[in-house]
Structures are given as C-alpha cells and as structure tokens.
C-alpha atoms as a PDB file:
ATOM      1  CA  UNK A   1      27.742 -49.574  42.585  1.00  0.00           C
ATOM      2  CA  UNK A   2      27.914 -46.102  44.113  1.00  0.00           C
ATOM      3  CA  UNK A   3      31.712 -46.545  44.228  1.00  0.00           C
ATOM      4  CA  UNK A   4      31.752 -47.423  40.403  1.00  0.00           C
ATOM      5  CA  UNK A   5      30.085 -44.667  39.566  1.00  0.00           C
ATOM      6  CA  UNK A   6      32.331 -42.524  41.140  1.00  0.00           C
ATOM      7  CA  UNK A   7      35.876 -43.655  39.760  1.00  0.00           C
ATOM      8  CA  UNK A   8      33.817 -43.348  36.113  1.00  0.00           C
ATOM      9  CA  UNK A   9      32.961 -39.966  36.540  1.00  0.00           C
ATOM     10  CA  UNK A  10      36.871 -38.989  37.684  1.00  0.00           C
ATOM     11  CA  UNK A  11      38.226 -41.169  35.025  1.00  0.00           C
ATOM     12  CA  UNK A  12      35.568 -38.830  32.657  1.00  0.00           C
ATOM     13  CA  UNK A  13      36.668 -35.788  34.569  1.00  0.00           C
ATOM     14  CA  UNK A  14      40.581 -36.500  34.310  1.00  0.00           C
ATOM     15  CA  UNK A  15      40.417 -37.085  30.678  1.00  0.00           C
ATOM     16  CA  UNK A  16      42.068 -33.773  29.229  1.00  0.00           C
ATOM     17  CA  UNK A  17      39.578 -33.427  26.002  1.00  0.00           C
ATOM     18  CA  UNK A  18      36.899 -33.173  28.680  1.00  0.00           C
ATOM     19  CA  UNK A  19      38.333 -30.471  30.518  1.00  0.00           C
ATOM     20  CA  UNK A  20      38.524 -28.177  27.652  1.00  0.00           C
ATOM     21  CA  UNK A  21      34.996 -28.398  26.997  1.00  0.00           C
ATOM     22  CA  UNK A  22      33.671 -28.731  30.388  1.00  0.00           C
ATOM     23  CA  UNK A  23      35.406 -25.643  32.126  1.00  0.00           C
ATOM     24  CA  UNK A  24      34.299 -23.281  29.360  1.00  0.00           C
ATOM     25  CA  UNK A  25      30.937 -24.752  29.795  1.00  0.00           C
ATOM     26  CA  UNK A  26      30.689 -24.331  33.134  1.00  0.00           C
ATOM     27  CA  UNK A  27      31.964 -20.754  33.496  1.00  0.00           C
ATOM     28  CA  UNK A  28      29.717 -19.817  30.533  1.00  0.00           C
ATOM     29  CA  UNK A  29      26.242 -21.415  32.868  1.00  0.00           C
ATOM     30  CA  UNK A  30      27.906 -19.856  35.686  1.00  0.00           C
ATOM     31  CA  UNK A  31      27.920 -16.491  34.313  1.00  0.00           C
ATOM     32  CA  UNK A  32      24.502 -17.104  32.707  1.00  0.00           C
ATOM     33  CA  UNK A  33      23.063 -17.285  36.364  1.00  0.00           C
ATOM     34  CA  UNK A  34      24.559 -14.696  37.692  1.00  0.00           C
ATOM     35  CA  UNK A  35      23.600 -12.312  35.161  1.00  0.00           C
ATOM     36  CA  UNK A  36      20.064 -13.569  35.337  1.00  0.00           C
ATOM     37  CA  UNK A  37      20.074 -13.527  39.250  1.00  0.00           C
ATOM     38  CA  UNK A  38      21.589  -9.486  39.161  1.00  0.00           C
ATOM     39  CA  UNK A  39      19.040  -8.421  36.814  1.00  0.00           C
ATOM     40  CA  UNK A  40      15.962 -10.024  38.815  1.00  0.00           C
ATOM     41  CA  UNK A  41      17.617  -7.829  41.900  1.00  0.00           C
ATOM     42  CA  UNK A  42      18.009  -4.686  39.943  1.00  0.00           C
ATOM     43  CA  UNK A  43      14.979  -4.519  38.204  1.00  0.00           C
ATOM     44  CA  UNK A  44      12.693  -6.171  41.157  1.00  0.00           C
ATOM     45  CA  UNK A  45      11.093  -7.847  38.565  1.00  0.00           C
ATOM     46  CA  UNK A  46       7.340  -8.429  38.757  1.00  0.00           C
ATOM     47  CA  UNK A  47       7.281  -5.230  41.487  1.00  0.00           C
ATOM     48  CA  UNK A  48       5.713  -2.146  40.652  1.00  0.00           C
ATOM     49  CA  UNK A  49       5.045   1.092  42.974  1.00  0.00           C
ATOM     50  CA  UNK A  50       2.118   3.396  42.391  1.00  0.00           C
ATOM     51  CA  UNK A  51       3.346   6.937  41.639  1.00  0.00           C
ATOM     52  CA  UNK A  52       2.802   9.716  44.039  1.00  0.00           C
ATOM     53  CA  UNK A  53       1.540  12.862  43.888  1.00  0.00           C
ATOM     54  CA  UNK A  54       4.389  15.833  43.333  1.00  0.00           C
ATOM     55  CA  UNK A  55       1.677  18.294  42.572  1.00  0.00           C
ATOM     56  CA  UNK A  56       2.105  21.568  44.591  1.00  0.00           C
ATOM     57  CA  UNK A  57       5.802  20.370  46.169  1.00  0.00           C
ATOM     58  CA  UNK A  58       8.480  22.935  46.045  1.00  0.00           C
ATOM     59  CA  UNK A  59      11.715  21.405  45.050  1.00  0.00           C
ATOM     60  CA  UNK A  60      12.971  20.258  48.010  1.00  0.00           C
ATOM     61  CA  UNK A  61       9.955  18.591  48.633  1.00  0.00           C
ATOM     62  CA  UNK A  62       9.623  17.235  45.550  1.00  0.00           C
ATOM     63  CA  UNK A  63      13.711  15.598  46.467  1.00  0.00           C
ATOM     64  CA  UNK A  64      12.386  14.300  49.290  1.00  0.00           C
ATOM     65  CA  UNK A  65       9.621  12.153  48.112  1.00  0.00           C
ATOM     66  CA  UNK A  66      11.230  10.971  45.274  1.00  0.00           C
ATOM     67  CA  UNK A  67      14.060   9.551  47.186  1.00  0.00           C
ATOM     68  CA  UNK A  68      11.254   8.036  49.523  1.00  0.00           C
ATOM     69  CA  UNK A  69       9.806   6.269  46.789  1.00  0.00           C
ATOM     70  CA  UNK A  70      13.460   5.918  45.026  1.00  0.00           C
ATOM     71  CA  UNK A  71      12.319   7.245  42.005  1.00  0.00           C
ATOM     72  CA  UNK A  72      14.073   9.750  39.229  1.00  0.00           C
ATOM     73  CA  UNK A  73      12.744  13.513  39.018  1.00  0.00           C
ATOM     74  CA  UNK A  74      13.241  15.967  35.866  1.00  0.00           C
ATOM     75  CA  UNK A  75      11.886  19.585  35.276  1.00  0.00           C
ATOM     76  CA  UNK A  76      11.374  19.491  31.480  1.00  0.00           C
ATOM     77  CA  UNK A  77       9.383  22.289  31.373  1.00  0.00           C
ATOM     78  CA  UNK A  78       7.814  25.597  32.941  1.00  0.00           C
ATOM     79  CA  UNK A  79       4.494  27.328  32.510  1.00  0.00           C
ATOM     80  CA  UNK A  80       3.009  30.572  34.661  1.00  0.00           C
ATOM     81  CA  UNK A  81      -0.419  30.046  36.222  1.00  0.00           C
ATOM     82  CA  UNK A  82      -1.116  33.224  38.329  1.00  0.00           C
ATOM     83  CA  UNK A  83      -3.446  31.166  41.132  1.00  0.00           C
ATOM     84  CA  UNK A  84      -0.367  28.797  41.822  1.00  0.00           C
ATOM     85  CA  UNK A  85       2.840  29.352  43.369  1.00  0.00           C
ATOM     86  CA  UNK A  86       5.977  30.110  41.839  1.00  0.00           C
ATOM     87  CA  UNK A  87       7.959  27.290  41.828  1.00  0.00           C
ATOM     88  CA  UNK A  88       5.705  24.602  42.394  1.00  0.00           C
ATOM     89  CA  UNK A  89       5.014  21.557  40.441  1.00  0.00           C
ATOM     90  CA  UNK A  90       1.778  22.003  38.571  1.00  0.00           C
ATOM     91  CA  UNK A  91       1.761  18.795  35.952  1.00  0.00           C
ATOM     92  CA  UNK A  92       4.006  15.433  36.110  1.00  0.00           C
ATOM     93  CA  UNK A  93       4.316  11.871  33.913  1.00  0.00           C
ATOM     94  CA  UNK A  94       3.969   9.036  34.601  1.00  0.00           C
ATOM     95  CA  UNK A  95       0.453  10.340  36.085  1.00  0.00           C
ATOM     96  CA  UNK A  96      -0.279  10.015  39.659  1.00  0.00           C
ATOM     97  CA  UNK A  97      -1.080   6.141  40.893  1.00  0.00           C
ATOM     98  CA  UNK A  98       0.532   5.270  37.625  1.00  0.00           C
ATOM     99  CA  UNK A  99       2.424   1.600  38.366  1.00  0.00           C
ATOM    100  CA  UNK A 100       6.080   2.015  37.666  1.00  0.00           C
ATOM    101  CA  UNK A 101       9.174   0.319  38.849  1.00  0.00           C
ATOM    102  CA  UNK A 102      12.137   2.012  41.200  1.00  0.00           C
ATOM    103  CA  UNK A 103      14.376   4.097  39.504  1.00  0.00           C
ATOM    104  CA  UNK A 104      11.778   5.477  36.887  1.00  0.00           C
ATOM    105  CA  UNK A 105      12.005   9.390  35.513  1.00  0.00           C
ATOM    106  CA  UNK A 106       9.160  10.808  36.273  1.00  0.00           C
ATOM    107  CA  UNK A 107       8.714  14.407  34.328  1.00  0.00           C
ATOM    108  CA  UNK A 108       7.703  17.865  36.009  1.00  0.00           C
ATOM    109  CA  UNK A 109       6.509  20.728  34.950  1.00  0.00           C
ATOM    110  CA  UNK A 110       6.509  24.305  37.216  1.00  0.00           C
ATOM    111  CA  UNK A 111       5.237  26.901  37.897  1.00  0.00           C
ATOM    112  CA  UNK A 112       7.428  29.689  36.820  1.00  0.00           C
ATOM    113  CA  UNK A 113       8.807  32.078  38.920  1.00  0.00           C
ATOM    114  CA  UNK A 114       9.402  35.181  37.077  1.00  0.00           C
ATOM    115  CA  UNK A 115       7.025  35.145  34.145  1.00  0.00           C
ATOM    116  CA  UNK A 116       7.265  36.672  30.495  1.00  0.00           C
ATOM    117  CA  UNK A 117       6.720  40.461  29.919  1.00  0.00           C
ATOM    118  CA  UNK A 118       4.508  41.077  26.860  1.00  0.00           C
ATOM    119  CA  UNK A 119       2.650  44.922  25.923  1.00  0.00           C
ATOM    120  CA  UNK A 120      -0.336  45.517  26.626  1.00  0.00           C
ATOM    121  CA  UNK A 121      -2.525  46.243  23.379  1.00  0.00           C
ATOM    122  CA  UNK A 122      -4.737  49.066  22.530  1.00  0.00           C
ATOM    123  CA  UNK A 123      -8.698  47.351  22.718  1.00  0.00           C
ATOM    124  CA  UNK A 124     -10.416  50.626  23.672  1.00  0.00           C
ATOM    125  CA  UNK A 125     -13.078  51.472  20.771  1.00  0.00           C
ATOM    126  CA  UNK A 126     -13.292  47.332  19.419  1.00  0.00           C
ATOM    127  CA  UNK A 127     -16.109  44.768  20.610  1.00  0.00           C
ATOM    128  CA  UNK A 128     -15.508  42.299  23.216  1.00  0.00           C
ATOM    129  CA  UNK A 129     -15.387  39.539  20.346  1.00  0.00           C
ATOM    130  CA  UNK A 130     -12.199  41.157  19.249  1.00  0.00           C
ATOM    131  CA  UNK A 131     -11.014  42.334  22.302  1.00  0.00           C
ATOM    132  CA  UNK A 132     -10.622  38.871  23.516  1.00  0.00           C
ATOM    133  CA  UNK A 133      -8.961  37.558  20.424  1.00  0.00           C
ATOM    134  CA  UNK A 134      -6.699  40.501  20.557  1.00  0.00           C
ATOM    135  CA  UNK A 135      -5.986  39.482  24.319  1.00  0.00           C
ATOM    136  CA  UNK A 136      -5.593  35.882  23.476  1.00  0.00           C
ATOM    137  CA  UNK A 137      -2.923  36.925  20.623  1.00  0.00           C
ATOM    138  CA  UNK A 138      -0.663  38.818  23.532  1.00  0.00           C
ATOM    139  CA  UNK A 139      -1.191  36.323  26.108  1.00  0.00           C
ATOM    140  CA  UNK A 140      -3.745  37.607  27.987  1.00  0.00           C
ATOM    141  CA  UNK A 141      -6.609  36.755  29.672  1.00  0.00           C
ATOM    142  CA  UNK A 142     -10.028  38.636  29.659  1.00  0.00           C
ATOM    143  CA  UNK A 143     -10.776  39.197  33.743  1.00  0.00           C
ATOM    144  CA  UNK A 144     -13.686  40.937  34.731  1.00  0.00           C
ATOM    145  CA  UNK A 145     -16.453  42.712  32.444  1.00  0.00           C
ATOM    146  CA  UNK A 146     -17.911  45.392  33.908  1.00  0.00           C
ATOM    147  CA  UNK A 147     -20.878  46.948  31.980  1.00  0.00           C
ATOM    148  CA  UNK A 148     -21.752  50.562  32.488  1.00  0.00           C
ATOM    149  CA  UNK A 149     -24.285  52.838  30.337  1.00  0.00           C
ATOM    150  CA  UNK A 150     -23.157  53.580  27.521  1.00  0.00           C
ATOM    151  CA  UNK A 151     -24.625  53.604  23.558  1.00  0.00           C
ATOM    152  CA  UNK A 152     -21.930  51.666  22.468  1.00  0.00           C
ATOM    153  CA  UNK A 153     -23.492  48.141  22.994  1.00  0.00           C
ATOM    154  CA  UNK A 154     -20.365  45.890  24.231  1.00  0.00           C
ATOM    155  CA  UNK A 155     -17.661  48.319  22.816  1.00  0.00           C
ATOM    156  CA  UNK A 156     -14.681  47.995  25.221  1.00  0.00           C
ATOM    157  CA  UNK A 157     -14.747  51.610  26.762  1.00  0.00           C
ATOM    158  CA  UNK A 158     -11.496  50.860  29.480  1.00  0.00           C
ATOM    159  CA  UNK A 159      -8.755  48.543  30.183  1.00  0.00           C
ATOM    160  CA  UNK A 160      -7.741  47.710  33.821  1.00  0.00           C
ATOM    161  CA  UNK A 161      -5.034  46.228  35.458  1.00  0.00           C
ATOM    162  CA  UNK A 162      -5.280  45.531  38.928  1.00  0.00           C
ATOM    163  CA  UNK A 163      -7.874  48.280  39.518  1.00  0.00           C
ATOM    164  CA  UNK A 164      -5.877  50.709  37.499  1.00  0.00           C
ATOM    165  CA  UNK A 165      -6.394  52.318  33.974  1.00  0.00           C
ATOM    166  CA  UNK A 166      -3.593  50.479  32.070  1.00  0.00           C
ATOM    167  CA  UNK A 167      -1.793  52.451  28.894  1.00  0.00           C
ATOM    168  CA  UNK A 168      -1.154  50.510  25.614  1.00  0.00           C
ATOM    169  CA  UNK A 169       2.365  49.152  25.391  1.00  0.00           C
ATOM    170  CA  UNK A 170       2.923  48.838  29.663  1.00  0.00           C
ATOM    171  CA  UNK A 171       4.659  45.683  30.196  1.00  0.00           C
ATOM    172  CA  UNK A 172       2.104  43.595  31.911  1.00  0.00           C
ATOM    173  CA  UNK A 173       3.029  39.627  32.642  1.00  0.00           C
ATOM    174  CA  UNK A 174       2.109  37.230  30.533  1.00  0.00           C
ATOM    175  CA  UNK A 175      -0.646  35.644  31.464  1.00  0.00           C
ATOM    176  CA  UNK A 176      -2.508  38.459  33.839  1.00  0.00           C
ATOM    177  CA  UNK A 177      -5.908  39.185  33.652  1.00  0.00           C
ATOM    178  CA  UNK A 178      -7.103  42.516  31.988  1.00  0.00           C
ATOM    179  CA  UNK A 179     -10.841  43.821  33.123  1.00  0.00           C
ATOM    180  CA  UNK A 180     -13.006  45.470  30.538  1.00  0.00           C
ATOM    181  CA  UNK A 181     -15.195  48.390  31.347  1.00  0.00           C
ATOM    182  CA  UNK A 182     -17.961  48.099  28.444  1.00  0.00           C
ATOM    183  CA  UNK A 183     -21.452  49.532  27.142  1.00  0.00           C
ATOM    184  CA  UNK A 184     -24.725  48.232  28.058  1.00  0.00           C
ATOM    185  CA  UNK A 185     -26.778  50.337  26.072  1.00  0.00           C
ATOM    186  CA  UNK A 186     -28.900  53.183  27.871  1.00  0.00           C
ATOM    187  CA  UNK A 187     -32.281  50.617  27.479  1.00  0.00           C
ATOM    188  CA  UNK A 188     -30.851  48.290  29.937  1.00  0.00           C
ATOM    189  CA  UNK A 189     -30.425  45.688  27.610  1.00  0.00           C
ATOM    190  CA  UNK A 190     -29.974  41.797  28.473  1.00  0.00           C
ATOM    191  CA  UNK A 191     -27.651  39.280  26.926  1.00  0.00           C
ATOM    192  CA  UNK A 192     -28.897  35.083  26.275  1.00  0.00           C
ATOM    193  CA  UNK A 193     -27.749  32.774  29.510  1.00  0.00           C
ATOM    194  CA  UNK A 194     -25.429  30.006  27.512  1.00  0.00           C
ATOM    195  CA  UNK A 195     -25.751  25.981  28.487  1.00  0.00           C
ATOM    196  CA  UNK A 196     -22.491  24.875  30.503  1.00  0.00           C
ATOM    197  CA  UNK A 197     -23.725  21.797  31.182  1.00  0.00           C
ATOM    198  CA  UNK A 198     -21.109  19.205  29.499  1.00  0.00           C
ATOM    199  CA  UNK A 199     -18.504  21.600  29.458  1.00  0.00           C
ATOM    200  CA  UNK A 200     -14.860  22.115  31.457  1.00  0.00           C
ATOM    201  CA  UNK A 201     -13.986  25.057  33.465  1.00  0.00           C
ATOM    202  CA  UNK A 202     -11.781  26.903  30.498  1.00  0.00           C
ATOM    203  CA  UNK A 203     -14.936  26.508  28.022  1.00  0.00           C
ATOM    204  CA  UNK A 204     -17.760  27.721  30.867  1.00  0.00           C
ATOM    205  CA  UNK A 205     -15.687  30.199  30.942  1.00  0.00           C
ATOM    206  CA  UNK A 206     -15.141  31.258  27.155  1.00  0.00           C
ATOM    207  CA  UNK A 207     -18.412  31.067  26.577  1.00  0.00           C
ATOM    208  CA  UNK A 208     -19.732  33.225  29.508  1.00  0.00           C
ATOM    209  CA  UNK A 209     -17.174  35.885  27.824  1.00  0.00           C
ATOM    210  CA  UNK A 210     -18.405  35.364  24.443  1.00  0.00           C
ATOM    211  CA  UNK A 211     -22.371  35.877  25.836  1.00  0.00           C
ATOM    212  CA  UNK A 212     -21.197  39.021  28.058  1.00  0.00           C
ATOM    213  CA  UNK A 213     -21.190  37.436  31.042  1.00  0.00           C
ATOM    214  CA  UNK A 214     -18.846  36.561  34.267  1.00  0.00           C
ATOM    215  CA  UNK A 215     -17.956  33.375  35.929  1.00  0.00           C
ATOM    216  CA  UNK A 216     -18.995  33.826  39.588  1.00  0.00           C
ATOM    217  CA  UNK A 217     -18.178  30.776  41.986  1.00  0.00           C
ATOM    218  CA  UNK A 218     -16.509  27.310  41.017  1.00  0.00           C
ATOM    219  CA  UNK A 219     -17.167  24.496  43.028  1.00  0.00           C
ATOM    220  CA  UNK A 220     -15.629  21.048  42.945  1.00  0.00           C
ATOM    221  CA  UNK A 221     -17.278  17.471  44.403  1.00  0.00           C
ATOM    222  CA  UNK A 222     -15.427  15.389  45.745  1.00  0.00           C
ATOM    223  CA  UNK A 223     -13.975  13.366  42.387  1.00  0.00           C
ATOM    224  CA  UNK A 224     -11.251  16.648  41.926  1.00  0.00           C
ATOM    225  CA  UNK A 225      -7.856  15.756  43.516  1.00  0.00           C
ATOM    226  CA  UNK A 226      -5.247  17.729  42.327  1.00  0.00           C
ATOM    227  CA  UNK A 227      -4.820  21.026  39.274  1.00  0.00           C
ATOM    228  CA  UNK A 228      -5.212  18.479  36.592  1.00  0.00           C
ATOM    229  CA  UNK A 229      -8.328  17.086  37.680  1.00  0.00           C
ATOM    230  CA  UNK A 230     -10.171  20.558  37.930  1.00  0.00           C
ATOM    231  CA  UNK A 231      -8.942  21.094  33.964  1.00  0.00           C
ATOM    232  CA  UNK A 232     -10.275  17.839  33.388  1.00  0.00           C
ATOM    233  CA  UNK A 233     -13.506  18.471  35.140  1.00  0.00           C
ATOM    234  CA  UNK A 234     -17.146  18.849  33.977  1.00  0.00           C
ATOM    235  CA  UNK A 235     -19.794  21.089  34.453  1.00  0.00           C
ATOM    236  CA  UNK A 236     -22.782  19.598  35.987  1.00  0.00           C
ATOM    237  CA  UNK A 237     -24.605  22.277  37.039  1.00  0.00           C
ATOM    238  CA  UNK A 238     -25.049  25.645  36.936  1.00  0.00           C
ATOM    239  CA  UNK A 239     -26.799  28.432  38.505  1.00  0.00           C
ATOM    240  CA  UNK A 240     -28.636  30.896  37.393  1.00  0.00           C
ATOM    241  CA  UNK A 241     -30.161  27.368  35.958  1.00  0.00           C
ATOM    242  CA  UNK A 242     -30.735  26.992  31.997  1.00  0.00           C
ATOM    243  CA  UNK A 243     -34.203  27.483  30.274  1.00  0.00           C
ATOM    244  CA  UNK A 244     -34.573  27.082  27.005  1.00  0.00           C
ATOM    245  CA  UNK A 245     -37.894  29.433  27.375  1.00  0.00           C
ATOM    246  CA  UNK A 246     -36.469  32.269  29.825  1.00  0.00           C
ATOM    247  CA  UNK A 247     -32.908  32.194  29.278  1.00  0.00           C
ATOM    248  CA  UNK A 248     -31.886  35.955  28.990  1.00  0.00           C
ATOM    249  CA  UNK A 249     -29.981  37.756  31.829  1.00  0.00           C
ATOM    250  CA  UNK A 250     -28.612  41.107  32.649  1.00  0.00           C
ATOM    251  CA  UNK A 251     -25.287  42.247  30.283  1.00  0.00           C
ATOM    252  CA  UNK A 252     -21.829  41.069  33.382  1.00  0.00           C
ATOM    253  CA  UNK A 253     -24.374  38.701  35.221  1.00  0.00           C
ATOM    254  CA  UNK A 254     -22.035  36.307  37.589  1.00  0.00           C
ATOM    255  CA  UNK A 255     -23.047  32.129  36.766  1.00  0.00           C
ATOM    256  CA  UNK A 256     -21.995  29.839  39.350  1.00  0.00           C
ATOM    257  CA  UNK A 257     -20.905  26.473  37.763  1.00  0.00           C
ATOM    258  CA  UNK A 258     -20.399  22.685  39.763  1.00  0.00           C
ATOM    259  CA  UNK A 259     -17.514  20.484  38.548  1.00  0.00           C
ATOM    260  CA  UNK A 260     -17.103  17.049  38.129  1.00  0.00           C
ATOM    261  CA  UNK A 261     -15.326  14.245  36.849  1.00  0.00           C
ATOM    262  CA  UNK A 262     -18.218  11.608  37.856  1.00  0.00           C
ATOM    263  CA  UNK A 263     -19.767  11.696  34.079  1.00  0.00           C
ATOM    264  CA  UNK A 264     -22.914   9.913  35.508  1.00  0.00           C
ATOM    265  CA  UNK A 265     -23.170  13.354  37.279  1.00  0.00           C
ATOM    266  CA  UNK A 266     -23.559  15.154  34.377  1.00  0.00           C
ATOM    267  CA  UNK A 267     -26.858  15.062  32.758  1.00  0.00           C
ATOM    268  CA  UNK A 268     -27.360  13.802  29.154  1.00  0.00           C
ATOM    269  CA  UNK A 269     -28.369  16.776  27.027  1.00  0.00           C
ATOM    270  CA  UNK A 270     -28.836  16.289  23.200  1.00  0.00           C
ATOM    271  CA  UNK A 271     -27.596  20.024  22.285  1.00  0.00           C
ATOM    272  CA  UNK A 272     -27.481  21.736  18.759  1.00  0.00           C
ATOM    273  CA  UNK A 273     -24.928  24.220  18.665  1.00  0.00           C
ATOM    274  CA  UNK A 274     -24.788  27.124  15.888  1.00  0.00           C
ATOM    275  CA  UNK A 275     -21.884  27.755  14.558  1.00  0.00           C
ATOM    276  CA  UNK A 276     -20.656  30.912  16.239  1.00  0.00           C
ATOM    277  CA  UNK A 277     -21.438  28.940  19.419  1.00  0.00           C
ATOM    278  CA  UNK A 278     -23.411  31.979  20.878  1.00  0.00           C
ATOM    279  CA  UNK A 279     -26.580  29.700  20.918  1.00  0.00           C
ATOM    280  CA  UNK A 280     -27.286  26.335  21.525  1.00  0.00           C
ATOM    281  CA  UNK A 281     -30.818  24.555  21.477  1.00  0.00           C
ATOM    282  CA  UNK A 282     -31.746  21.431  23.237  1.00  0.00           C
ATOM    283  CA  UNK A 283     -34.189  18.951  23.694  1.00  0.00           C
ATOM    284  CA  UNK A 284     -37.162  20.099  25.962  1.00  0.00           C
ATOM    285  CA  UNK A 285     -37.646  17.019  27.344  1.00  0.00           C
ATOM    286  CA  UNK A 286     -34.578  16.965  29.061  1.00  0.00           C
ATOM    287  CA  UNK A 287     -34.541  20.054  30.779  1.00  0.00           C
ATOM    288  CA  UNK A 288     -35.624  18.633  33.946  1.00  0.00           C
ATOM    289  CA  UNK A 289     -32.501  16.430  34.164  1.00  0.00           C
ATOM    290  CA  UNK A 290     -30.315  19.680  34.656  1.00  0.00           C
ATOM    291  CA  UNK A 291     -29.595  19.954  38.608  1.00  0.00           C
ATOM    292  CA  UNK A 292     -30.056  24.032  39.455  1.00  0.00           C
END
C-alpha cells in the first residue's frame, strides 16, 4: 500500500505542470516562515522590559545603562534648574517602569549647562504683586522676602543677588533667584497664613509669595522617588498649622510644608477660594483632619 502511495506521489511530482506550480508554492511558504520566524526574534514578541530610571545620570552614565537594558537614548531638549546639576538628566519618556520592548527611544531632557542671560529689571518703588509678575516676565524667580520697617507696606525697597545689591539691566541667569528687601509698616503689621493643604510645591510656594510670606523647610515621605515626583507631589501638611479663627502671622514668616503623592494622605478639605486667591475659607468641621 505504502509502496503505492509512493510511486503516485513521484508520478504527481514528475509531472512537469506540477512543478511549475509547486516550486513557486513552496518557496513562497518557505519565505512566509522565515519572515514570520525573523520578526518573532527581532521584536521578542510578547517581551517587554520595565524602563529604568536615567534621572540624575550624566551622559556617560546615561550610555551605559541604556546599552544594559539595550534601549535607544535622545536629548530632545534642555531646561536650567539651579538645584540640579549641569548636565544631568532631569525628565525622560517613556516614564520610569514604563513596559517597553528592546530597542525603544526613550527621550531626555537636561539640565543645561550654561544657562540664558536675561537683565535684570528695575522693581524698586512697585508692590510685591507686581514685582513678581515683573520677575516672572524676565525669567526670574522671587527668592527670599525680607521685611524691614518701613511705611511703605510691601513696596519692594531692594533687589539682591546673591547677597549683593543688584543694578537694573546686570545680566543675571535665567532662572536665578532675586531677594526682595520690603516694608512692614512701622505698626508691626501681620499678613493672613494661606491653606497649602491640597496643593504642589510650585503653588505652596506662589501663594506664600502672594500672602508675604517664605517657604521654610520641604519634606518628602517616602512615596517621592525621583525630580518628577516632588513636582507632582502634594501638600499634606503644614506648619505653622491652618486656623480658620487665628490664621494671621508676622509679614516674611517661614511655613514648613510635607509632600506627598499618597492622596489618602492628604486630608479632604471642602475650600472656597476668592478670586484673587489671597483667601480661602473652609469648612470648620474639617479642621481637625489637617495633620500640624
């Protein structure tokens, strides 16, 4: 039977007609496979890596664990944070622990080396309101506000750079921090103590400016990981604590504020701000859920 089968199927297989279909047909599966089998291998289908952290790494570093984890690096951009170092990764995509495949781009942004020059603008004589939009205009960032006696209630009465008197028009880098010297009145006059609670780290601390005040210490728990993280992160507490009955403090007052990004750390407040965001009113009842 076997042996019938067999002298069939080369009797099929000598026929000519046959031949010109089968050989085409076979390279064509053939190919088909191989195509199939190359792409499984190069794409390691169904395997993904998590992505690892490049924050902080200097480029070299940064070489190095990419080729580790055979993955594709790219600076596509640059920024100038004056608490990092120059020339250190500060911000990447795909996020960290983000699943990806080998070979994938992953995006970096650093922290620039040399940063922009800009003037320094005139803000002596103008409120601290408009001194800080001024500031924000140039690139600039309000520092420290010292209050001193003065009539001129929160009227910017010196600019400082590093400790030092600065003149309008100095080339200052962008980004630096400018202290204020300002009035306090001569009746030692107090400012309102704002709610953080509910708020990140770059609001606390607009809102500390905009009530006359300073942001003393910043504290993380244990949720903040990396740079992005801590601008991510919430305020959960704050100290001098808020009080919606006894909530006014001396005019450059240092508040200490907690971080988080647990939000079942951060209390639940129901809060009514006013529209120049100088005040904000909340429920009494829930006072006693702020942690001091």
């Amino acid at each position: 039977m076997w042996e019938n089968i067999k002298k069939l199927l080369l009797k099929i297989y000598s026929n000519y007609n046959v031949q010109t279909i089968l050989f085409p047909l076979i390279a064509i599966i053939g190919s088909g496979l191989l195509f199939f089998i190359f792409l499984f291998i190069f794409t390691r289908h169904g395997q993904s890596y998590p992505v690892p952290s490049f924050n902080g790494l200097k480029h070299s570093e940064v070489i190095k664990l990419a080729n580790k984890y055979k993955l594709r690096v790219e600076i596509t951009d640059s920024v100038y944070i004056l608490t990092r170092k120059p020339g250190t990764v500060v911000e990447q995509n795909p996020p960290v622990g983000t699943n990806v495949k080998q070979n994938r781009r992953v995006l970096l942004t650093i922290n620039a080396r040399s940063p922009k020059k800009v003037e320094m603008p005139n803000i002596v004589g103008v409120t601290l309101r408009q001194a800080k939009a001024i500031l924000d205009l140039q690139g600039l960032i309000i520092g420290n506000l010292i209050f001193v006696p003065d009539i001129a209630v929160n009227n910017v009465l010196e600019q400082k750079f590093k400790g030092k008197t600065v003149e309008p028009g100095k080339l200052i880098a962008k980004g630096s921090r400018v202290d204020l010297i300002l009035g306090r009145g001569m009746q030692n006059e107090r400012t309102g103590l704002p709610l953080l609670i509910g708020l990140n780290q770059s609001e606390s601390r607009s809102r500390l400016i905009d009530a006359s005040l300073n942001l003393g210490q910043v504290k993380y728990d244990e949720t903040i990981k990396d740079y992005k993280d801590s601008l991510d992160a919430m305020v959960y507490s704050q100290y001098p604590g808020y009080s919606e009955f006894n909530s006014s403090i001396s005019f450059g007052a240092r508040v200490d504020i907690w971080l988080t990004l647990n939000e079942a750390r951060v209390p639940r407040i129901k809060a009514e701000i006013r529209a120049d965001s100088s005040y904000m009113k909340i429920d009494s009842t829930l006072l006693n859920e702020i942690v001091e």
